[in-house]
Protein backbone atom coordinates (compact mmCIF):
# COMPACT_ATOMS: atom_id res chain seq x y z
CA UNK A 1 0.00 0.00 0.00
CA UNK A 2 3.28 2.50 0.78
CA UNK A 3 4.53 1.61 -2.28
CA UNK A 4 1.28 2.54 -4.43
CA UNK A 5 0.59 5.58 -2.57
CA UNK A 6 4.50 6.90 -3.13
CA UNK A 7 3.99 6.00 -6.91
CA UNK A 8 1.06 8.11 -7.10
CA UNK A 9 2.18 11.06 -5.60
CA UNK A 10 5.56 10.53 -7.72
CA UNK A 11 2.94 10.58 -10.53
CA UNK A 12 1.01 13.41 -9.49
CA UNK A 13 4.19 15.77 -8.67
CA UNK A 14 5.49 14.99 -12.25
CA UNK A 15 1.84 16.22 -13.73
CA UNK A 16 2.13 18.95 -12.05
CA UNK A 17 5.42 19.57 -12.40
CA UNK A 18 4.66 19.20 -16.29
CA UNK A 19 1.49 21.67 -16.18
CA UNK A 20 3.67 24.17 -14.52
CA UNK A 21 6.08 24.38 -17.28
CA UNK A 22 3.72 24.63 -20.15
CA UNK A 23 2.02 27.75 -18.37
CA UNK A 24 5.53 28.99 -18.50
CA UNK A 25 6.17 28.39 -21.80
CA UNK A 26 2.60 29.40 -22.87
CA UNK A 27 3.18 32.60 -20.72
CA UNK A 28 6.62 33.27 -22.45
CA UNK A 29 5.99 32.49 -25.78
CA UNK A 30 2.79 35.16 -25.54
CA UNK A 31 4.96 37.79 -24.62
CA UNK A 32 7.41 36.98 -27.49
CA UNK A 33 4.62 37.56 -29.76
CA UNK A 34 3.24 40.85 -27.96
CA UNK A 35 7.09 42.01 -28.84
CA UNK A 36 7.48 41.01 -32.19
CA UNK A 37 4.07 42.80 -32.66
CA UNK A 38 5.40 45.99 -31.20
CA UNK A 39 8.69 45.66 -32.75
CA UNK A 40 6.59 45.19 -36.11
CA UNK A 41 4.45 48.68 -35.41
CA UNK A 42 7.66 50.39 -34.27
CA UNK A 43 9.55 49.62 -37.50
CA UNK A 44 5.91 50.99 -39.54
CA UNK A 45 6.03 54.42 -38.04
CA UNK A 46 9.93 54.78 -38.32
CA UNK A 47 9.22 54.23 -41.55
CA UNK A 48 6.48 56.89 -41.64
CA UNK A 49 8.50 59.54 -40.09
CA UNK A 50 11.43 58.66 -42.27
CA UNK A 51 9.08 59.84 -45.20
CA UNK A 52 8.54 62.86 -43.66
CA UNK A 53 12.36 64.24 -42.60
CA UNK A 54 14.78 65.47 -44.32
CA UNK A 55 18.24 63.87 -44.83
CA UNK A 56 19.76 65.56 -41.52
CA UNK A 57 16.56 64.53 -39.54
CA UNK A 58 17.07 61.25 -40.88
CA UNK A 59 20.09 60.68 -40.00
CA UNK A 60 19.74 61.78 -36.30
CA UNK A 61 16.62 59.61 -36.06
CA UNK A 62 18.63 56.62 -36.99
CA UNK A 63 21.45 57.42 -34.75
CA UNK A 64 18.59 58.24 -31.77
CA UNK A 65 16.95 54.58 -33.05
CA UNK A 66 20.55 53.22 -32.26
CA UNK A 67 21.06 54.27 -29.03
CA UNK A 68 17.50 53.65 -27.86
CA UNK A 69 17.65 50.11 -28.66
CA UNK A 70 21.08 50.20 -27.10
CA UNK A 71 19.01 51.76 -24.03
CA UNK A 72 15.91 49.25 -24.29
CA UNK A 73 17.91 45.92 -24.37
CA UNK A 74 20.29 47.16 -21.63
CA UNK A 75 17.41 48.04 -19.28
CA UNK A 76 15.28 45.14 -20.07
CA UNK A 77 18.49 42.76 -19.27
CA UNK A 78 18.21 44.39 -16.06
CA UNK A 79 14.21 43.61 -15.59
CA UNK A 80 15.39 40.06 -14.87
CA UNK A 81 13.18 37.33 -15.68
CA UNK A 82 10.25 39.54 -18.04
CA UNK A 83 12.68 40.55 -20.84
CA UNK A 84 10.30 40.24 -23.47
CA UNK A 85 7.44 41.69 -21.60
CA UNK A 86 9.72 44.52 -20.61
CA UNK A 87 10.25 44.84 -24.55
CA UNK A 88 7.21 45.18 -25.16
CA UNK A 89 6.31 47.61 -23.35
CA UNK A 90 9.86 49.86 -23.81
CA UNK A 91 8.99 49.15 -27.39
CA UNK A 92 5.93 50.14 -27.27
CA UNK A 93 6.69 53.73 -25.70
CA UNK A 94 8.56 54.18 -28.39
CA UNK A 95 6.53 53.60 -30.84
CA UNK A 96 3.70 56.37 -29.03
CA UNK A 97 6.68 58.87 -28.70
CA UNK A 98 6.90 58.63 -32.98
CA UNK A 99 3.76 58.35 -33.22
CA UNK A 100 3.74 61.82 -31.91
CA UNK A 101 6.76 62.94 -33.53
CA UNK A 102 4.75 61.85 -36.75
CA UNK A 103 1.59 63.69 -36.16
CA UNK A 104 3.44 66.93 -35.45
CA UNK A 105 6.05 66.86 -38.04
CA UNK A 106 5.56 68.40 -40.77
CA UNK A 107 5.52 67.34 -44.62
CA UNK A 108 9.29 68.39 -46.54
């Protein structure tokens, strides 16, 4: 009767165990997406705004792009365990602070 009873509880910690990771990996591989999204809508505006600057303007918004992403992955290594949820969201700040650059520049 020990026996069976330590087998199922062996079996039951190993379901569980097993459930545990897939919500992890379920939970991670969500956020990856909600990045990639962002990182997709970030890359449409820059594109946007790039329509709308001259070469000088241009240029500085590719060196600020540089440095920001220089900023974002630096900062988000610090986060800890929610890097892509914390590049998400840094990502998607960004893309709201072009998005506002965008509306308010204006046509060359």
């Amino acid at each position: 009767m020990k026996k069976n009873l330590s087998g199922n509880v062996l079996r039951l910690l190993i379901i569980l165990i097993g459930s545990s990771l897939t919500a992890l990996t379920y939970a991670r591989d969500e956020k990856v997406v909600m990045y990639q999204a962002a990182e997709t809508e970030l890359k449409n505006i820059q594109k946007q705004l790039m329509g709308k600057l001259n070469a000088k303007d241009k240029e500085n918004l590719r060196k600020s792009q540089r440095q920001w992403n220089m900023f974002r992955s630096i900062d988000c290594t610090y986060e800890g365990a929610d890097t892509f949820g914390c590049l998400a969201l840094r990502t998607k700040e960004r893309t709201q602070h072009l998005k506002e650059r965008l509306e308010n520049e204006p046509l060359q």
